[in-house]
Protein backbone atom coordinates (compact mmCIF):
# COMPACT_ATOMS: atom_id res chain seq x y z
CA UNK A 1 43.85 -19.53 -252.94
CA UNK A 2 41.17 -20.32 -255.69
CA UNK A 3 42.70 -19.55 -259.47
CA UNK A 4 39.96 -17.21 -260.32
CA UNK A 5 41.78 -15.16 -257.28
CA UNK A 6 45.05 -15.83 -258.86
CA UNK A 7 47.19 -12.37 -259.59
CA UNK A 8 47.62 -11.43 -263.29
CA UNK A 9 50.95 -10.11 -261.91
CA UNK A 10 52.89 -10.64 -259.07
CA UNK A 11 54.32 -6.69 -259.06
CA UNK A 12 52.66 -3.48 -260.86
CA UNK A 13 54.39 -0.27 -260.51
CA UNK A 14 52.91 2.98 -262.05
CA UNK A 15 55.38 4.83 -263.31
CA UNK A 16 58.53 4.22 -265.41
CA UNK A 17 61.29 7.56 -264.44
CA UNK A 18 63.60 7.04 -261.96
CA UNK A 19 61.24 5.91 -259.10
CA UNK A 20 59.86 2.74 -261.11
CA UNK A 21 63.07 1.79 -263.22
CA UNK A 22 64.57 1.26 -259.67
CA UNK A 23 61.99 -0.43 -258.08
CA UNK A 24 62.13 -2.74 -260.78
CA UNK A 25 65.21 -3.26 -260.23
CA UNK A 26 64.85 -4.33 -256.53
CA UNK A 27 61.96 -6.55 -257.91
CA UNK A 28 64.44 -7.97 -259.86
CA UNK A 29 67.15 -8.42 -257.33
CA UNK A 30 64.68 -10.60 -255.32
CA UNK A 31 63.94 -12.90 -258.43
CA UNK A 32 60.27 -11.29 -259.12
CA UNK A 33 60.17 -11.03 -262.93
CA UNK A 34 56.40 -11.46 -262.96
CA UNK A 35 55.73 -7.32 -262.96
CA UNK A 36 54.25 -4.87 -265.20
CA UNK A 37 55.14 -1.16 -265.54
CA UNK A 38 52.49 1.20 -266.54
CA UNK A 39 53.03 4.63 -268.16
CA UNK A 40 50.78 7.47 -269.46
CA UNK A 41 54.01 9.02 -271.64
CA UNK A 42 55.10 6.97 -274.84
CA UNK A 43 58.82 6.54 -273.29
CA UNK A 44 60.84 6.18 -269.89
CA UNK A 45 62.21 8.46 -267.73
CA UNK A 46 59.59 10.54 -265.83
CA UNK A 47 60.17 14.18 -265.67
CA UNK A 48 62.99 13.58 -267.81
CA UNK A 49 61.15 12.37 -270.80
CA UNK A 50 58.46 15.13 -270.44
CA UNK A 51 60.32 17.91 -269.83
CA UNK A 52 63.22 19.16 -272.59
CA UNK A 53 62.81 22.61 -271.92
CA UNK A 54 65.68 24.63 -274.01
CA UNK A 55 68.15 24.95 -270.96
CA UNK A 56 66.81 21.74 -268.86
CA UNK A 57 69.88 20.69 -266.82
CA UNK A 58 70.07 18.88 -263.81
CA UNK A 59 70.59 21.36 -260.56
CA UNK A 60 72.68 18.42 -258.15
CA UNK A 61 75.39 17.38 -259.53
CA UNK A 62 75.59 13.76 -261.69
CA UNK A 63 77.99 12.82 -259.53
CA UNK A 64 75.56 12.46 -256.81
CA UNK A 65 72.30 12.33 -258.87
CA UNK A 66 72.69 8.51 -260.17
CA UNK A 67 71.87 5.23 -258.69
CA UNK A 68 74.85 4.72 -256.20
CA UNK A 69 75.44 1.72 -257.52
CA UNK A 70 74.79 2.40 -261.58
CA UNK A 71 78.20 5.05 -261.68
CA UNK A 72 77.94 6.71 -265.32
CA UNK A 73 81.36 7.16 -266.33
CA UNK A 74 80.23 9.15 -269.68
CA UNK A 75 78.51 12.91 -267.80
CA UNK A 76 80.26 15.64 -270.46
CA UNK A 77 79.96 17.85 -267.56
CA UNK A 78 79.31 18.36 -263.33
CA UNK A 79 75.98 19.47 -263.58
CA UNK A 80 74.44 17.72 -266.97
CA UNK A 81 71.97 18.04 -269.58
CA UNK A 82 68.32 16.55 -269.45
CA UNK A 83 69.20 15.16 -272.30
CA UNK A 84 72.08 13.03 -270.91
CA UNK A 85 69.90 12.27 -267.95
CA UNK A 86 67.19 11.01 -270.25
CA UNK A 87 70.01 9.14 -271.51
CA UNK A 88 71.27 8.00 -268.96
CA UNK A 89 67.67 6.41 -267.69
CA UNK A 90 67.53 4.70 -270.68
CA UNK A 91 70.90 2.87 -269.91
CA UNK A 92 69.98 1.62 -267.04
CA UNK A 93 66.47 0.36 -268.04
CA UNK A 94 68.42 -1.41 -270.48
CA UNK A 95 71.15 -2.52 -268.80
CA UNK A 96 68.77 -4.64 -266.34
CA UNK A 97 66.29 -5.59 -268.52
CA UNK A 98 63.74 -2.86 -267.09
CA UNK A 99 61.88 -2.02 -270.98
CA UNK A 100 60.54 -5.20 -271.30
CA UNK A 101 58.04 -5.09 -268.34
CA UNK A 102 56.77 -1.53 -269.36
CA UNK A 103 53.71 -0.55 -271.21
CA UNK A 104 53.51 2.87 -272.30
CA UNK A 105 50.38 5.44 -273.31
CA UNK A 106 48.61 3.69 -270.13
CA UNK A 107 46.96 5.65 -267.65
CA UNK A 108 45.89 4.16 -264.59
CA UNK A 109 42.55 5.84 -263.12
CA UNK A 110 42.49 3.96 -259.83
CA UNK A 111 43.16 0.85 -257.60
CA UNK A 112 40.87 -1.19 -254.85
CA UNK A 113 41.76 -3.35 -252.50
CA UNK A 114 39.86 -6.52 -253.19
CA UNK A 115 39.69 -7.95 -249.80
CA UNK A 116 38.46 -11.39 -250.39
CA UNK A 117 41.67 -11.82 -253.27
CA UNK A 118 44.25 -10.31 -251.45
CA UNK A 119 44.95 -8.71 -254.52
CA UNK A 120 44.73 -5.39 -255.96
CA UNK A 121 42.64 -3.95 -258.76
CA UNK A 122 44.12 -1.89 -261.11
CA UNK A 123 41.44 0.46 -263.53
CA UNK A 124 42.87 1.49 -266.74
CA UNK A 125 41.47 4.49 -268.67
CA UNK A 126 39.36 2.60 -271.23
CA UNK A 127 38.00 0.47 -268.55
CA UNK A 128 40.53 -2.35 -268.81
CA UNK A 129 41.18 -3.95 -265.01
CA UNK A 130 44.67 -5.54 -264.23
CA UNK A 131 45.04 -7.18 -260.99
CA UNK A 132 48.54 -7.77 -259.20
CA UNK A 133 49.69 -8.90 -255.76
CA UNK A 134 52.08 -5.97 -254.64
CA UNK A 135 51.14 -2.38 -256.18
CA UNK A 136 54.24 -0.03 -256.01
CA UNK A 137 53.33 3.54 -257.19
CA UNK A 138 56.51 5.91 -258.50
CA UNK A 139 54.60 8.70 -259.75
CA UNK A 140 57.13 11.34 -258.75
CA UNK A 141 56.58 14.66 -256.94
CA UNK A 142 56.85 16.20 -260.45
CA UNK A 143 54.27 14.60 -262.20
CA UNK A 144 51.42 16.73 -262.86
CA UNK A 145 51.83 19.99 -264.47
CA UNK A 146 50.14 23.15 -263.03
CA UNK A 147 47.80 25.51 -265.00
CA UNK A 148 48.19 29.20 -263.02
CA UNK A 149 44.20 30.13 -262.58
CA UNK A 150 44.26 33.67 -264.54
CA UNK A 151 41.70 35.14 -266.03
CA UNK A 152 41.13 35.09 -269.76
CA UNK A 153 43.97 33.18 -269.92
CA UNK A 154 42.23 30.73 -272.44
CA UNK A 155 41.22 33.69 -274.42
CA UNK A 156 44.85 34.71 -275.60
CA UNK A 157 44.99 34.18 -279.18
CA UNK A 158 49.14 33.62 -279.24
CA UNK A 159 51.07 30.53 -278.87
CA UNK A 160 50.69 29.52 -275.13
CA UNK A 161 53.35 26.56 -274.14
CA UNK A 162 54.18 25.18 -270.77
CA UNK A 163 57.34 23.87 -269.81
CA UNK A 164 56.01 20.64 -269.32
CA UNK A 165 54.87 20.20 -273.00
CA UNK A 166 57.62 22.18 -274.94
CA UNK A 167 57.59 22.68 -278.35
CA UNK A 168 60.62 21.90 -279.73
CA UNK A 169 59.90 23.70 -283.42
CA UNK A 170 59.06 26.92 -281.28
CA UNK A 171 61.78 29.40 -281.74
CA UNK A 172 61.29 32.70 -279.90
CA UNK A 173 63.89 34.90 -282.61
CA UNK A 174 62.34 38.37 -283.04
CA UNK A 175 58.55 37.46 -280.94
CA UNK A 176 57.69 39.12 -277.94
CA UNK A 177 57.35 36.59 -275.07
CA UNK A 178 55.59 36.58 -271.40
CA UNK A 179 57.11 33.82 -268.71
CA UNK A 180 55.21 33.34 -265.74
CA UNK A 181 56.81 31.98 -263.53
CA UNK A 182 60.37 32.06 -262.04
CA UNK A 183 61.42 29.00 -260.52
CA UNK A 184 64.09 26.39 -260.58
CA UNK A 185 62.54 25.87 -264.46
CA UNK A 186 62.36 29.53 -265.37
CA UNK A 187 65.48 30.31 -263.68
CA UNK A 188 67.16 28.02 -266.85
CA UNK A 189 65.01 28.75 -269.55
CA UNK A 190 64.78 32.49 -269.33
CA UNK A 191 68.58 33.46 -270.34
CA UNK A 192 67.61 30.99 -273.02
CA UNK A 193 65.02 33.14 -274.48
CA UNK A 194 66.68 36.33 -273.75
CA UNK A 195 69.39 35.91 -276.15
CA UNK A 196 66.70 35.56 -278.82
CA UNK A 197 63.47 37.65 -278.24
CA UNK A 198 62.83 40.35 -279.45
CA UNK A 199 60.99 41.59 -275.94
CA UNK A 200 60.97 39.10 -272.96
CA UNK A 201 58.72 40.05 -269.93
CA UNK A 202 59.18 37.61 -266.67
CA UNK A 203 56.44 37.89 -264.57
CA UNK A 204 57.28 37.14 -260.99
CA UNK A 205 55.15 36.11 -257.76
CA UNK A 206 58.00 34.98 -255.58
CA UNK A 207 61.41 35.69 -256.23
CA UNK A 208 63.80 32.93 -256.05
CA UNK A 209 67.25 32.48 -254.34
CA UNK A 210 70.05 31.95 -256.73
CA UNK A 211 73.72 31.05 -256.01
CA UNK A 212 76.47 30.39 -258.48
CA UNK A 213 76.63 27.44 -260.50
CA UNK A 214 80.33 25.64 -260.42
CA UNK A 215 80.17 23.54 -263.48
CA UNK A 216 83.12 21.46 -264.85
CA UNK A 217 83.40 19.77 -268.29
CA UNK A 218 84.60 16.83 -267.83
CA UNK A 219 87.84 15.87 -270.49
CA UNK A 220 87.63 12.39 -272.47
CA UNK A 221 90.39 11.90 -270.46
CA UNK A 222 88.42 11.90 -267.62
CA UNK A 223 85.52 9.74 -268.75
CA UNK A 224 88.37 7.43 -269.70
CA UNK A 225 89.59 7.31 -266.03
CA UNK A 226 86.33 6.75 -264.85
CA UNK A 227 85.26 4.26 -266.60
CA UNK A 228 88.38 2.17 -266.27
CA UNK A 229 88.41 3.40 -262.16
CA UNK A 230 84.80 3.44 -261.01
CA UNK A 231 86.48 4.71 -257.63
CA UNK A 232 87.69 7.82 -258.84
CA UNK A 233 84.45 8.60 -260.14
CA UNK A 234 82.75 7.38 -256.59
CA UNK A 235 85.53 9.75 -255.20
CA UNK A 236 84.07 12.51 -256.36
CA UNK A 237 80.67 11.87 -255.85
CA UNK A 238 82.16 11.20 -251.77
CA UNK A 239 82.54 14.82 -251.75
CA UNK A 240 79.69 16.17 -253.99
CA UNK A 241 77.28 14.08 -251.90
CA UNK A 242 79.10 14.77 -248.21
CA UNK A 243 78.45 18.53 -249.37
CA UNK A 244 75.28 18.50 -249.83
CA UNK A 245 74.29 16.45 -247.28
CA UNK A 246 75.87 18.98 -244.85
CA UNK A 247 74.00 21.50 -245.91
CA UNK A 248 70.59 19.57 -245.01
CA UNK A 249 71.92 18.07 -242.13
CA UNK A 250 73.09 21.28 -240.69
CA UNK A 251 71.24 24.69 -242.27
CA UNK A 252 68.31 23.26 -242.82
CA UNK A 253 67.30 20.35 -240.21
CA UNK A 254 69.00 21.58 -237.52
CA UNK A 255 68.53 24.79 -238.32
CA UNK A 256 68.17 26.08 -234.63
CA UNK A 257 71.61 25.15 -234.32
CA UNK A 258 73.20 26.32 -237.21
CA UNK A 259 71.36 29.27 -238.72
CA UNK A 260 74.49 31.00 -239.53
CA UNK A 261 75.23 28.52 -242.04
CA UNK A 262 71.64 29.69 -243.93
CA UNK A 263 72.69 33.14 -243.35
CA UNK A 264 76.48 32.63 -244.66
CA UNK A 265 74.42 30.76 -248.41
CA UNK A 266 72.12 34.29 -248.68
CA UNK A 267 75.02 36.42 -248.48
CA UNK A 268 76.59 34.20 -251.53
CA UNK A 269 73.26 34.71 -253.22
CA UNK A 270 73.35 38.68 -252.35
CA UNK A 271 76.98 38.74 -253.14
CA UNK A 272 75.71 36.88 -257.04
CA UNK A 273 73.06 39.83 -257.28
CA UNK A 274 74.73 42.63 -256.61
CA UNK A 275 78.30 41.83 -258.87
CA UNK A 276 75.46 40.46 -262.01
CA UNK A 277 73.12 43.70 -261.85
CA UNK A 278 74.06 47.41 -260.67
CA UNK A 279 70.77 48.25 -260.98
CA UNK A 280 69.62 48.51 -257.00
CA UNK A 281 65.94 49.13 -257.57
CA UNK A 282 66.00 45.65 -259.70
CA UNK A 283 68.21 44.23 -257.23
CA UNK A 284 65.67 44.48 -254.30
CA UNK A 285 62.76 43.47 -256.84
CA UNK A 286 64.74 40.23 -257.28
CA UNK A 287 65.63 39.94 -253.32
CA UNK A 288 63.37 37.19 -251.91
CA UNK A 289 61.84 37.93 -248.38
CA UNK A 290 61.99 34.81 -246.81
CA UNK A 291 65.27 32.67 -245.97
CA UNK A 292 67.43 30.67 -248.09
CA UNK A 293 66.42 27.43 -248.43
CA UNK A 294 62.73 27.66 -247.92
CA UNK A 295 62.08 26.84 -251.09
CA UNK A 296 64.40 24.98 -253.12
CA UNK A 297 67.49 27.18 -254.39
CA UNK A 298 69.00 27.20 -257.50
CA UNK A 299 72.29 27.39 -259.15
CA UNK A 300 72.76 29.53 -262.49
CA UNK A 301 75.18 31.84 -263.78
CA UNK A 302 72.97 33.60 -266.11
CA UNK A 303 69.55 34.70 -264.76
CA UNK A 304 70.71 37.40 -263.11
CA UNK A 305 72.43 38.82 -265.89
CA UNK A 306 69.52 38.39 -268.28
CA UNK A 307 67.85 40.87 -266.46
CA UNK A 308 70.50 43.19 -267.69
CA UNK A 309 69.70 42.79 -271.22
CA UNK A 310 67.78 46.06 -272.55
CA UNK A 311 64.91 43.09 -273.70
CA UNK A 312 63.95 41.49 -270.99
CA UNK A 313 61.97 43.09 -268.29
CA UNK A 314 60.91 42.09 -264.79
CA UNK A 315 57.21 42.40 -263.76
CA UNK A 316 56.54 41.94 -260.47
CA UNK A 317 52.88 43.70 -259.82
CA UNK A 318 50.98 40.69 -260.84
CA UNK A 319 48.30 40.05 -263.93
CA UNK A 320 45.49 41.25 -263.78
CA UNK A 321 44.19 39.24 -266.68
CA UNK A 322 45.34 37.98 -269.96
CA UNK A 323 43.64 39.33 -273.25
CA UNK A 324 43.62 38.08 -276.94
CA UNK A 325 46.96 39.95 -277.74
CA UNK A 326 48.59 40.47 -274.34
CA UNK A 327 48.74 40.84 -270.57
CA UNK A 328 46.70 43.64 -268.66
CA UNK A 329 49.16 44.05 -265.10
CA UNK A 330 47.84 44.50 -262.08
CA UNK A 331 48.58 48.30 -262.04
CA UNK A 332 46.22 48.97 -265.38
CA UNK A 333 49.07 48.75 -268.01
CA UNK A 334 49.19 46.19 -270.79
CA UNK A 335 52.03 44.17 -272.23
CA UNK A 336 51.70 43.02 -275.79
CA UNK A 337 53.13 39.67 -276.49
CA UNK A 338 53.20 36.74 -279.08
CA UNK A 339 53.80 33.72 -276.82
CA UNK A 340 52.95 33.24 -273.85
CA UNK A 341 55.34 30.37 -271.27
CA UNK A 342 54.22 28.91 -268.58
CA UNK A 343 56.67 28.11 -265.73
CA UNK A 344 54.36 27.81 -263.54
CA UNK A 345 55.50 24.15 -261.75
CA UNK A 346 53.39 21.40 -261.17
CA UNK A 347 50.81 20.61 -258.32
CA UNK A 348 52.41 18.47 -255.80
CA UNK A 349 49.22 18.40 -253.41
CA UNK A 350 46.11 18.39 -255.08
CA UNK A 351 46.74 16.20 -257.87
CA UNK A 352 49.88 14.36 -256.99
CA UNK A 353 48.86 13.20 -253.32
CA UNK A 354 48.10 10.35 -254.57
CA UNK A 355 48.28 10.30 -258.49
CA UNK A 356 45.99 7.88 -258.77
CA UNK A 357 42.53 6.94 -256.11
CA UNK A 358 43.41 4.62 -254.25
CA UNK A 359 40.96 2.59 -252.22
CA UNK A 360 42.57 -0.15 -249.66
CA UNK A 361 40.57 -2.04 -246.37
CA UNK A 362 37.12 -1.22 -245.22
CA UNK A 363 37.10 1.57 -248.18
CA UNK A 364 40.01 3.75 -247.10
CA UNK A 365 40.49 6.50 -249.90
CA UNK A 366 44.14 7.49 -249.64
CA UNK A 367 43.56 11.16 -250.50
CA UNK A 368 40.68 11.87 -248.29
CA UNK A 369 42.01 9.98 -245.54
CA UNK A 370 45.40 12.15 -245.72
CA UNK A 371 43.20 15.67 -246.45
CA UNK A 372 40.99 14.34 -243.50
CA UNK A 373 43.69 13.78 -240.76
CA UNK A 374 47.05 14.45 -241.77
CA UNK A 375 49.71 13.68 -244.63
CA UNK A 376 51.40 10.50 -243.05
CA UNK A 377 53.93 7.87 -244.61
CA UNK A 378 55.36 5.34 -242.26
CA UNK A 379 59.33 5.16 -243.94
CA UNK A 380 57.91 7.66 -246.68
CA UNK A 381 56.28 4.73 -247.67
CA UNK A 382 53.51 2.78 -246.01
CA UNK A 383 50.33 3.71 -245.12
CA UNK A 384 48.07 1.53 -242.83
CA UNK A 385 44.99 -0.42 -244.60
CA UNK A 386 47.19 -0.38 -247.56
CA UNK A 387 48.50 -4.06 -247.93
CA UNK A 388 50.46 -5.03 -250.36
CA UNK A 389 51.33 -0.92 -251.03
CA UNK A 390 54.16 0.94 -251.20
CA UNK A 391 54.03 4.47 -252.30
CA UNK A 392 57.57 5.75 -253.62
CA UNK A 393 56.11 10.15 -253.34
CA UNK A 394 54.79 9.98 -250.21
CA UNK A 395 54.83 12.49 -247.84
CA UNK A 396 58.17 11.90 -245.26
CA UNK A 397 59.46 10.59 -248.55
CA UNK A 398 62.22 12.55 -249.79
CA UNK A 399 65.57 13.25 -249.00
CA UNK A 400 66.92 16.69 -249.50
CA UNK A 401 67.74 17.89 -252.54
CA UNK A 402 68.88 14.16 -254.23
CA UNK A 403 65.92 12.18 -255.38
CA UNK A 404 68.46 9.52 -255.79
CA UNK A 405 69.20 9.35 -251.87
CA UNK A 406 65.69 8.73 -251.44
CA UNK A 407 65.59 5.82 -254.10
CA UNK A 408 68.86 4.64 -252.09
CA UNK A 409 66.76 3.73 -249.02
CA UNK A 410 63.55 2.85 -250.54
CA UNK A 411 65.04 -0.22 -252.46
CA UNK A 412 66.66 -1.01 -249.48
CA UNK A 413 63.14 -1.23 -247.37
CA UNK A 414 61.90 -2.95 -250.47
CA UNK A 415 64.38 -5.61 -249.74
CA UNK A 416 64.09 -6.01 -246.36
CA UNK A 417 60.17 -5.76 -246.25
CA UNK A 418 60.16 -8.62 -249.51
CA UNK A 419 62.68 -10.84 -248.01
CA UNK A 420 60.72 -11.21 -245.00
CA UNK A 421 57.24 -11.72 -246.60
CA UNK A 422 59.10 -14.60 -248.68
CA UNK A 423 60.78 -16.51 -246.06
CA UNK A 424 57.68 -16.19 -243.77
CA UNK A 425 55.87 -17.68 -246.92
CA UNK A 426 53.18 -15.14 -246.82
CA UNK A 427 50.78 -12.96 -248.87
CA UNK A 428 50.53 -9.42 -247.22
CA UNK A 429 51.94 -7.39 -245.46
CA UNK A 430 50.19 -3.92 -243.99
CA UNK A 431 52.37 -1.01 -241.61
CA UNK A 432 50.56 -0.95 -238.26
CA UNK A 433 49.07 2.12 -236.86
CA UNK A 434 50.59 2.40 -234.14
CA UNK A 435 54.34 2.28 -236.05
CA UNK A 436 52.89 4.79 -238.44
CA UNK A 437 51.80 7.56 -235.57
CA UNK A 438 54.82 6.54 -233.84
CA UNK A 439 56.61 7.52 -236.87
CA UNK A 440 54.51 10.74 -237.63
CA UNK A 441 55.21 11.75 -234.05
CA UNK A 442 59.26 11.22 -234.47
CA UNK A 443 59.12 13.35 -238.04
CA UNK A 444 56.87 16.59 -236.52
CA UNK A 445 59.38 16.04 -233.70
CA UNK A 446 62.09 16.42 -235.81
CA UNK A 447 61.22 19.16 -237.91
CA UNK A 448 60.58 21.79 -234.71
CA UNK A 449 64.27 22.64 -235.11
CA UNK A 450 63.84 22.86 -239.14
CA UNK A 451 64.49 25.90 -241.46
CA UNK A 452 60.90 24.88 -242.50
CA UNK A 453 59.34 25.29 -239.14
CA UNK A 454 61.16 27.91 -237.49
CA UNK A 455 62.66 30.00 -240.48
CA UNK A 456 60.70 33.21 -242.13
CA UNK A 457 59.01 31.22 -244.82
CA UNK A 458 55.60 32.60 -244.55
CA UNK A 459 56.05 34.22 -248.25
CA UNK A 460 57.92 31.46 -250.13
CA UNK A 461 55.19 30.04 -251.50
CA UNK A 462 57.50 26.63 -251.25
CA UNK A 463 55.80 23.06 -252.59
CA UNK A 464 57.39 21.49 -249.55
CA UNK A 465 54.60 22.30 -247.58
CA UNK A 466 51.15 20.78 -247.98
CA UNK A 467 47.96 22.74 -247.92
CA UNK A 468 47.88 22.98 -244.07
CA UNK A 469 50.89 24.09 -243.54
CA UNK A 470 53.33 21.21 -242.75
CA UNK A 471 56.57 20.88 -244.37
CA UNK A 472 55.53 17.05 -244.78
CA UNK A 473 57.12 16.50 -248.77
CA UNK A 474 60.83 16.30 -246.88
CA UNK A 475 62.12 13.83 -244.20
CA UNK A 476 64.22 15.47 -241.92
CA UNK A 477 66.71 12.86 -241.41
CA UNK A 478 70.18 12.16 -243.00
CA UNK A 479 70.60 9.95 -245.76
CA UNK A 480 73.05 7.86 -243.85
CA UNK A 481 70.25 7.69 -241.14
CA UNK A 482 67.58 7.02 -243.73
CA UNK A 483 69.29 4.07 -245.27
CA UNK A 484 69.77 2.55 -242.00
CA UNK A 485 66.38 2.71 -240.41
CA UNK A 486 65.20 1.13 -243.96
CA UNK A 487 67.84 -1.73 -243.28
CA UNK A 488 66.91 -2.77 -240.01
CA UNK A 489 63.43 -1.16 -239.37
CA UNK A 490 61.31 -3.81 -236.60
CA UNK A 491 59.91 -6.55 -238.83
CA UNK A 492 56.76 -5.65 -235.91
CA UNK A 493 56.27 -2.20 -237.77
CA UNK A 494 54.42 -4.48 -240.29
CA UNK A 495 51.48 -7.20 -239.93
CA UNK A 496 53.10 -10.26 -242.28
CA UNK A 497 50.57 -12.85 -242.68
């Protein structure tokens, strides 16, 4: 190869949370310190960094969301704060040398295939062009905020925040605020803001399954034991993960088997509602209409109590539009408010699907070429006439309810698939078609006897499915299973030359 056609890098990942911190770790596992990590935010950590929500706590337990092998011996409770997991990110960037390799306040616009280099292009807002050998992309599935489409909406003279941007001067003591919004996000910050507003009005689309949260402090005692045992702490991440990973294995994958499992976690739910509010008519206004698990389910001992609270009030008829000084509801009335919150998520499909454009042989665009046929990920990872690419939010990608799982077995493929390149002493590598539909095939197979194909979740709005229909975000396979097909997948499945 030529040196004009020489890479600038050998590895660029976009993306520094969880997703690129531990594929640079891999990277640097197999002695490639020649990488660059890209970042639109001015710090680490993903959705971590962006979002610090009053509230923000994690909704798996720390135990099992962490790198398996990167225990933290020093979580003040079971379920933590986003500001410990923030933390905790930065730790572990630091710990392995991850900060130097990252450049912050970049945005990448795009990346083409350059055929002739065997390389890949990499456009920078500004126009600057990087180029790099391998392109990994760890954008997250909660990377790009979403805007609800309302009417008038820009026309509301208050303070309008999202949860993705929070202002962290904003105090809501005595002001009369509107949440839209009541997911796994709302679901923490609104018993935040109902112990301070003066009026709090949740608008709700879809009500939301919520269980009781069993959180522990954890005693300096503890930490101490941890730190100086790493096995008790992996002890109790044994059974925080083997729970969890029952409940997707079982409920919710196999859910044609064990549906009574699903039906046994609604009547916890039910049994939540009815002992935190004795009001039945706000009961059944709270009382999704789909089953549990459809959507992702939260954990919180406090949201159905807010509702309680002579402030806050539910408002489930919808907007009808939003005004300079307040909401006018679907059935004519008006609600007068000073802030306005959005909880309204992010876009998983349109914008995230890829993050970026992505061009790779004979002109492939990613995104059109999944909106064209169908979402597809060989390993939630590969995509054929993508050399050189691996896409960490893919769709078949992730695992449950535990990012971390899914990291697990992508760093592991990342191995494998880099190993072999190396010893073959060659340049690309591209998944074949035929191991990619063979692979699409197996994962629609599998999820016929899903909660998310055979379970009433018509009305849950959920982001696991894409715009067709298809539960494609999730792979419906056990961890266990995951991490082993990424350890010995058929070197065949990919074209090494």
């Amino acid at each position: 190869m030529t040196a004009e056609h020489s890479a600038a890098f050998d590895a660029l990942i976009v993306g520094a949370g969880f997703g690129g911190i531990g594929a640079a770790i891999q990277l640097k596992r197999l002695k490639i310190e020649n990488f660059v990590i890209l970042d639109r935010e001015d710090d680490l950590g993903g959705t971590w960094h962006v979002n610090h929500y009053p509230g923000l706590a994690v909704d798996v337990p720390t135990t099992t969301y962490s790198y398996f092998f990167e225990p933290n011996p020093n979580w003040s409770r079971l379920f933590s704060t986003g500001a410990e997991i923030k933390q905790y990110a930065g730790d572990v960037a630091d710990k392995y040398d991850v900060r130097r390799h990252i450049r912050y306040n970049t945005v990448v616009e795009s990346a083409r295939w350059d055929e002739d280099a065997k390389l890949w292009r990499v456009t920078l807002a500004g126009g600057e062009t990087l180029s790099t050998r391998y392109l990994i992309t760890a954008t997250g599935f909660l990377s790009q905020p979403k805007v609800p489409d309302i009417a008038g909406i820009d026309d509301f003279a208050g303070k309008v925040i999202h949860t993705t941007d929070w202002d962290d001067n904003y105090r809501a003591d005595g002001k009369r605020v509107a949440i839209i919004g009541t997911g796994a996000t709302a679901v923490q910050l609104i018993p935040v803001l109902a112990k301070s507003a003066a009026e709090l009005t949740v608008y709700q689309r879809t009500a939301i399954w919520v269980v009781p949260k069993i959180d522990i402090r954890f005693s300096e005692r503890a930490k101490r034991l941890f730190a100086r045992v790493p096995l008790a702490q992996r002890a109790i991440r044994a059974v925080t993960d083997t729970i969890y990973e029952a409940m997707i294995s079982t409920a919710v994958i196999r859910h044609r088997t064990f549906r009574r499992l699903n039906i046994a976690a609604a009547d916890l739910a039910k049994m939540h509602r009815f002992a935190s509010i004795r009001d039945k008519e706000l009961r059944d206004r709270l009382t999704p209409d789909y089953d549990f698990g459809c959507k992702r389910p939260t954990f919180s001992n406090g949201y159905y109590r807010a509702f309680t609270k002579p402030n806050v009030h539910l408002q489930s008829e919808g907007i009808d539009h939003v005004q300079a000084d307040g909401i006018v509801n679907s059935d004519g009335t008006k609600t007068e408010i000073d802030t306005l919150v959005l909880a309204t998520g992010f876009d998983l499909w349109e914008a995230n699907f890829p993050a970026i454009e992505v061009i790779g042989r004979q002109g492939r665009n990613l995104g059109k070429w999944w909106r064209d046929t169908r979402f597809q990920a060989y390993q939630g990872v590969s995509m054929p006439y993508f050399p050189n690419f691996l896409s960490l939010a893919s769709p078949y990608a992730f695992l449950g309810l535990n990012f971390f799982n899914t990291m697990e077995y992508q760093m592991r493929l990342m191995d494998r698939l880099f190993t072999e390149v190396k010893r073959r002493g060659a340049t690309t590598f591209e998944v074949t078609e035929e191991a990619n539909a063979r692979y699409l095939d197996r994962m629609t197979e599998l999820l016929g006897d899903s909660l998310w194909t055979i379970g009433n979740c018509a009305t849950s709005r959920s982001y696991y499915y894409n715009p067709s229909g298809e539960p494609s975000l999730l792979r419906p396979t056990s961890t266990k299973e995951a991490v082993r097909e990424a350890s010995d997948f058929p070197f065949s499945d990919y074209q090494i030359s």
